[in-house]
Protein backbone atom coordinates (compact mmCIF):
# COMPACT_ATOMS: atom_id res chain seq x y z
CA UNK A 1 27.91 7.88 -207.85
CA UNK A 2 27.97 10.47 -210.42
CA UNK A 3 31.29 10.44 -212.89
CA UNK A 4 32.47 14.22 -212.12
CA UNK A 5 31.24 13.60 -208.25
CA UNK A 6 34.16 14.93 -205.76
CA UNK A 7 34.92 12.45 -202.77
CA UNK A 8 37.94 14.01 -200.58
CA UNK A 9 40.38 11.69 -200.10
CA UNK A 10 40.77 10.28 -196.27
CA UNK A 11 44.11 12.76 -196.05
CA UNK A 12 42.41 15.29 -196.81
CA UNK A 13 39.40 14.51 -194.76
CA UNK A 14 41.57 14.12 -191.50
CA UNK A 15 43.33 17.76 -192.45
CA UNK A 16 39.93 19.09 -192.24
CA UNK A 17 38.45 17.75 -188.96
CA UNK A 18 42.12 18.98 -187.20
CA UNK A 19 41.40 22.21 -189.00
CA UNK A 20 38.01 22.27 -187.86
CA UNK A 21 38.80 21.63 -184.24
CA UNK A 22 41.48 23.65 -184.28
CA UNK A 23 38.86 26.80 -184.84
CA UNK A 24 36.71 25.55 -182.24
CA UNK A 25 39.46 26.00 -179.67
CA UNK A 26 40.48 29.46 -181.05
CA UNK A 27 39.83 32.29 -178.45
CA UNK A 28 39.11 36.18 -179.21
CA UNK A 29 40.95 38.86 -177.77
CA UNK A 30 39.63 41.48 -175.65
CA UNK A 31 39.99 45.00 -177.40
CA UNK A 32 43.29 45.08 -175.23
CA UNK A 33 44.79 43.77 -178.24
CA UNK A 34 45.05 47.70 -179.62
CA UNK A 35 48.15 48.19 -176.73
CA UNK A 36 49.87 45.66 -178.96
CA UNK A 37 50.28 48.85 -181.34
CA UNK A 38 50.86 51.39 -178.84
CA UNK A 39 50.38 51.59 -174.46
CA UNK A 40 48.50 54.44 -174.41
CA UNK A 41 45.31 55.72 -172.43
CA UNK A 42 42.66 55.69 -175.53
CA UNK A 43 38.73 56.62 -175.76
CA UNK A 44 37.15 54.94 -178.50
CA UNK A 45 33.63 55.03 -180.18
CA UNK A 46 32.15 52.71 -182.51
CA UNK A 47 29.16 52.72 -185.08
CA UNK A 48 28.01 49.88 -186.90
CA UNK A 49 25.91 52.04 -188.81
CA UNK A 50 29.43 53.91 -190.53
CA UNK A 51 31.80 52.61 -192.86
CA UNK A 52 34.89 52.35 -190.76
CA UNK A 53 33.09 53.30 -187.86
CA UNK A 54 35.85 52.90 -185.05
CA UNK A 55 37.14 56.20 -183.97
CA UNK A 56 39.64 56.32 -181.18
CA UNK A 57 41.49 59.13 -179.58
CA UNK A 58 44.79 59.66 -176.87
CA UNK A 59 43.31 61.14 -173.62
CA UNK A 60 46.26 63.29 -173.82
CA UNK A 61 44.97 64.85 -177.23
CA UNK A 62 48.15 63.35 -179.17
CA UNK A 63 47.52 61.30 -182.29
CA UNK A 64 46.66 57.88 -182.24
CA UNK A 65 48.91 55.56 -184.42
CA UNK A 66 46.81 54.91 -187.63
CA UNK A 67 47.32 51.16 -187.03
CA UNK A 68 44.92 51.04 -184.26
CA UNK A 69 42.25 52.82 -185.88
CA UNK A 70 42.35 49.33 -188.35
CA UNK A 71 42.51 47.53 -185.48
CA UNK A 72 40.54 48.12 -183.54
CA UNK A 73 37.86 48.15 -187.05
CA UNK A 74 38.85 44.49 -187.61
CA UNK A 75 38.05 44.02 -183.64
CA UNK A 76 34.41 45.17 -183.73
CA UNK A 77 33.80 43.04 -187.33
CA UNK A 78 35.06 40.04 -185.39
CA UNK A 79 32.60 40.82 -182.73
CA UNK A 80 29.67 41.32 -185.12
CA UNK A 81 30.54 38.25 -186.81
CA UNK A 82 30.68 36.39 -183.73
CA UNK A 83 26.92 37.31 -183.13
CA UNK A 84 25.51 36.87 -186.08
CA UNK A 85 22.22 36.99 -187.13
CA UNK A 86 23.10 40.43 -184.56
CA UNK A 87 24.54 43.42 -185.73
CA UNK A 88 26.37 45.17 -183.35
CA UNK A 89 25.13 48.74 -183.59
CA UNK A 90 27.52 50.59 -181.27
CA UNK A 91 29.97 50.47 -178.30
CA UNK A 92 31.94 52.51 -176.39
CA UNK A 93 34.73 52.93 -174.03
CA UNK A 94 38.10 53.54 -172.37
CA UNK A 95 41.14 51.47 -172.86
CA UNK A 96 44.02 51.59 -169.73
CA UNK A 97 46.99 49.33 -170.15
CA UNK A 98 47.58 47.38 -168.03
CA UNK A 99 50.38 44.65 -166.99
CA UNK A 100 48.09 41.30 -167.24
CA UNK A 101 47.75 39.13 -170.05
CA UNK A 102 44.26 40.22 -172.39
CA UNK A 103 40.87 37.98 -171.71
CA UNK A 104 40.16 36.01 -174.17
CA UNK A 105 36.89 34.49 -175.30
CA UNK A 106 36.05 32.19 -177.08
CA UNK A 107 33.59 33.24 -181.10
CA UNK A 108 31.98 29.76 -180.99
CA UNK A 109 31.01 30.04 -177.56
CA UNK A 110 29.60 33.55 -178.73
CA UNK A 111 28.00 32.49 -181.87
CA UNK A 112 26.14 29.91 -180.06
CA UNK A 113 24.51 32.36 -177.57
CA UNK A 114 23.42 34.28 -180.45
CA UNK A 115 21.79 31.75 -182.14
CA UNK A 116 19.76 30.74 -178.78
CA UNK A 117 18.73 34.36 -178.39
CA UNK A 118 17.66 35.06 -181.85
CA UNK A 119 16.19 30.99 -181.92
CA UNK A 120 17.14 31.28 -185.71
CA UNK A 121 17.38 29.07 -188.23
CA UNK A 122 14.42 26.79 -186.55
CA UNK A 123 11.50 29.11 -187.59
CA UNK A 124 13.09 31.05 -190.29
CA UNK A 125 11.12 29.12 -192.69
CA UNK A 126 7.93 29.27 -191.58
CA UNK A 127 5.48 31.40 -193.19
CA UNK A 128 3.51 32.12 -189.56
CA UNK A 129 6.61 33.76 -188.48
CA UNK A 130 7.47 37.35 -188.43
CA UNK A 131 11.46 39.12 -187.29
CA UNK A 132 11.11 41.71 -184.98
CA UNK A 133 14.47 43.56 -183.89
CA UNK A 134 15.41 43.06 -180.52
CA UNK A 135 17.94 46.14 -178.74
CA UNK A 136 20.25 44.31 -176.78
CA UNK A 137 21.51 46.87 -174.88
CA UNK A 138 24.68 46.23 -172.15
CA UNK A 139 26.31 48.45 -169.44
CA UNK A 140 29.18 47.67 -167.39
CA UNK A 141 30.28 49.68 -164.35
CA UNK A 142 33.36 49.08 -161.85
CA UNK A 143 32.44 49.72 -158.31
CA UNK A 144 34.67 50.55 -155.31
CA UNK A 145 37.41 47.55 -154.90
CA UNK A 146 36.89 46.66 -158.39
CA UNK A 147 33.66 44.99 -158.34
CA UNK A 148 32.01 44.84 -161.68
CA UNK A 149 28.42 45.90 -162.53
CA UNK A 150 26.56 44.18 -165.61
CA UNK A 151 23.68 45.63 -166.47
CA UNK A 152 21.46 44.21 -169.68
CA UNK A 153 18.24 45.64 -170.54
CA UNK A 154 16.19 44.31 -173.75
CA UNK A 155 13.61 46.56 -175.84
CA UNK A 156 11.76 45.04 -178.55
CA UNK A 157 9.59 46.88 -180.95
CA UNK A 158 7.04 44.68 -184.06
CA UNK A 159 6.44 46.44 -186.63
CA UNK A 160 3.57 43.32 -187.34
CA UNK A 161 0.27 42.18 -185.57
CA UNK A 162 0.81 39.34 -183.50
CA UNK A 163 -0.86 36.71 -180.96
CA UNK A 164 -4.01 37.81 -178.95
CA UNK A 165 -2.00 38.61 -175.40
CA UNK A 166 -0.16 41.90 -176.92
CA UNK A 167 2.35 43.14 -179.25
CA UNK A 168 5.17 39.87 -178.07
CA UNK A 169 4.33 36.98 -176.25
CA UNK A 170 5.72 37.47 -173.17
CA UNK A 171 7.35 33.67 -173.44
CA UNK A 172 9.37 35.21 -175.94
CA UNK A 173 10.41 37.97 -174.14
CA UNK A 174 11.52 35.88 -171.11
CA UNK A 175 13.29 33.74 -173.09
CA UNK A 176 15.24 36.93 -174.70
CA UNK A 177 15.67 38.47 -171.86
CA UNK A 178 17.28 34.88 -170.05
CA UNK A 179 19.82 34.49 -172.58
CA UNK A 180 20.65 37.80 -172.84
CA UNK A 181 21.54 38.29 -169.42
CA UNK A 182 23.64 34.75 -169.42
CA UNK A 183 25.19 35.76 -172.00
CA UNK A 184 26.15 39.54 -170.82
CA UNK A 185 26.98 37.91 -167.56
CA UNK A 186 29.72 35.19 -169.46
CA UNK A 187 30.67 38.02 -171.57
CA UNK A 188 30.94 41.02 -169.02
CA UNK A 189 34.83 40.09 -167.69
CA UNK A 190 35.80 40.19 -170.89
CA UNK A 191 34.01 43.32 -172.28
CA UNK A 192 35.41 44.69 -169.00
CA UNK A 193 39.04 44.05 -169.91
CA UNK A 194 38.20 45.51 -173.25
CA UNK A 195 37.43 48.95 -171.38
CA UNK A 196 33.97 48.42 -173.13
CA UNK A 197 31.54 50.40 -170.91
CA UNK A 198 27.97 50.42 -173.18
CA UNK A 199 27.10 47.74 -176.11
CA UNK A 200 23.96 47.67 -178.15
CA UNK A 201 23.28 44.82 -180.21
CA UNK A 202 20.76 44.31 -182.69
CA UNK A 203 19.03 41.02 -182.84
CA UNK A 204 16.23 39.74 -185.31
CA UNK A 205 13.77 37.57 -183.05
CA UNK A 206 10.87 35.48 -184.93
CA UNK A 207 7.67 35.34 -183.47
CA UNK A 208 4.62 33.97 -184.44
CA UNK A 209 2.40 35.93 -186.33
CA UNK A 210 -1.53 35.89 -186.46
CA UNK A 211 -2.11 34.21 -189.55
CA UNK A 212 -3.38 36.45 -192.45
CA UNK A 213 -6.87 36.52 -193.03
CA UNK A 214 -8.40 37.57 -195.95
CA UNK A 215 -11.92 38.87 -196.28
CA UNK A 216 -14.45 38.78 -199.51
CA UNK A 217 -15.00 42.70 -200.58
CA UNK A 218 -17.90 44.17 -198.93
CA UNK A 219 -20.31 45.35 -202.04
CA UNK A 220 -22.63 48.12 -201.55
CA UNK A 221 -26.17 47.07 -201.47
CA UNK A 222 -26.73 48.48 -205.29
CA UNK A 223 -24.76 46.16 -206.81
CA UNK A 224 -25.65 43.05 -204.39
């Protein structure tokens, strides 16, 4: 072992695995959290495209206390974190309070969807792979007696040539598609309680490229 090598002590060692699963039990509010501030009826945009991009108004017109604007900011980064490699390009929706304790879900549980959808970090350093953005796109609807609607829909557009049976192998979008829809249908209670009514994520995909062939230049016949 080097001279200057670091070896944490067992103490320490032991603080970090409780740590550790400590994080792994942690569950993530619904955007409920916001009535912590003030109970008020509130519509709310955001744009992950915008600095700050969570704007949220009173339906009664009234101001909205300026701590929920930061909020509900911190909210959606915790969200797009959670997803990651996604980017959560907008969402939208109306917030009621309510007397029941906020859903709660849990990031890891989150972060590990995402990673089966996108199938990153097993390809991402292969050379016969391209990323292609996937939309994610989400819609939740309450019917009459409360029943909720989940609706996910996936678009997927390559900019790059790939395999001989089209633009994606359809075994990729199947598998997309499949763990997007477990995933909305785990997540939809919860994006419910948030008041959360449309949700587009943005998800790089690798697929397998054709590889790149290169020809010899073609001459004309006068200089041949």
């Amino acid at each position: 072992m080097e001279e200057n090598a670091f070896s944490p002590s067992v103490p320490l060692c032991a603080e970090i695995d409780t740590t550790l699963r400590r994080i792994v039990d942690k569950q993530m509010p619904s955007l409920r959290v916001l009535h912590d501030v003030e109970r008020v009826e509130l519509e709310y945009v955001y744009s992950g495209y915008e600095d700050g991009g969570f704007h949220c108004r009173r339906s009664d017109g009234a101001p909205t206390h300026p701590g929920m604007t930061d909020m509900g900011k911190v909210w959606a980064e915790m969200l797009d974190a959670a997803l990651s490699p996604g980017f959560v390009a907008e969402f939208r929706g109306r917030l009621i309070p309510v007397d029941e304790p906020s859903a709660t879900l849990s990031p890891i549980f989150l972060a590990s969807a995402a990673l089966a959808i996108s199938d990153w970090p097993d390809t991402l350093h292969r050379s016969d792979y391209k990323a292609i953005n996937a939309s994610l796109k989400l819609s939740l609807e309450h019917r009459d007696g409360g029943e909720l609607t989940v609706r996910p829909e996936v678009n997927m557009t390559c900019p790059v040539k790939v395999g001989p049976g089209g633009p994606v192998d359809g075994d990729v979008i199947n598998r997309v598609h499949s763990h997007w829809a477990y995933l909305a249908d785990k997540m939809g209670p919860w994006l419910a309680d948030s008041g959360i009514v449309d949700l587009n994520v943005n998800m790089l995909v690798p697929i397998k490229s054709e590889p790149l062939q290169v020809h010899p230049p073609r001459w004309p016949a006068w200089q041949q």
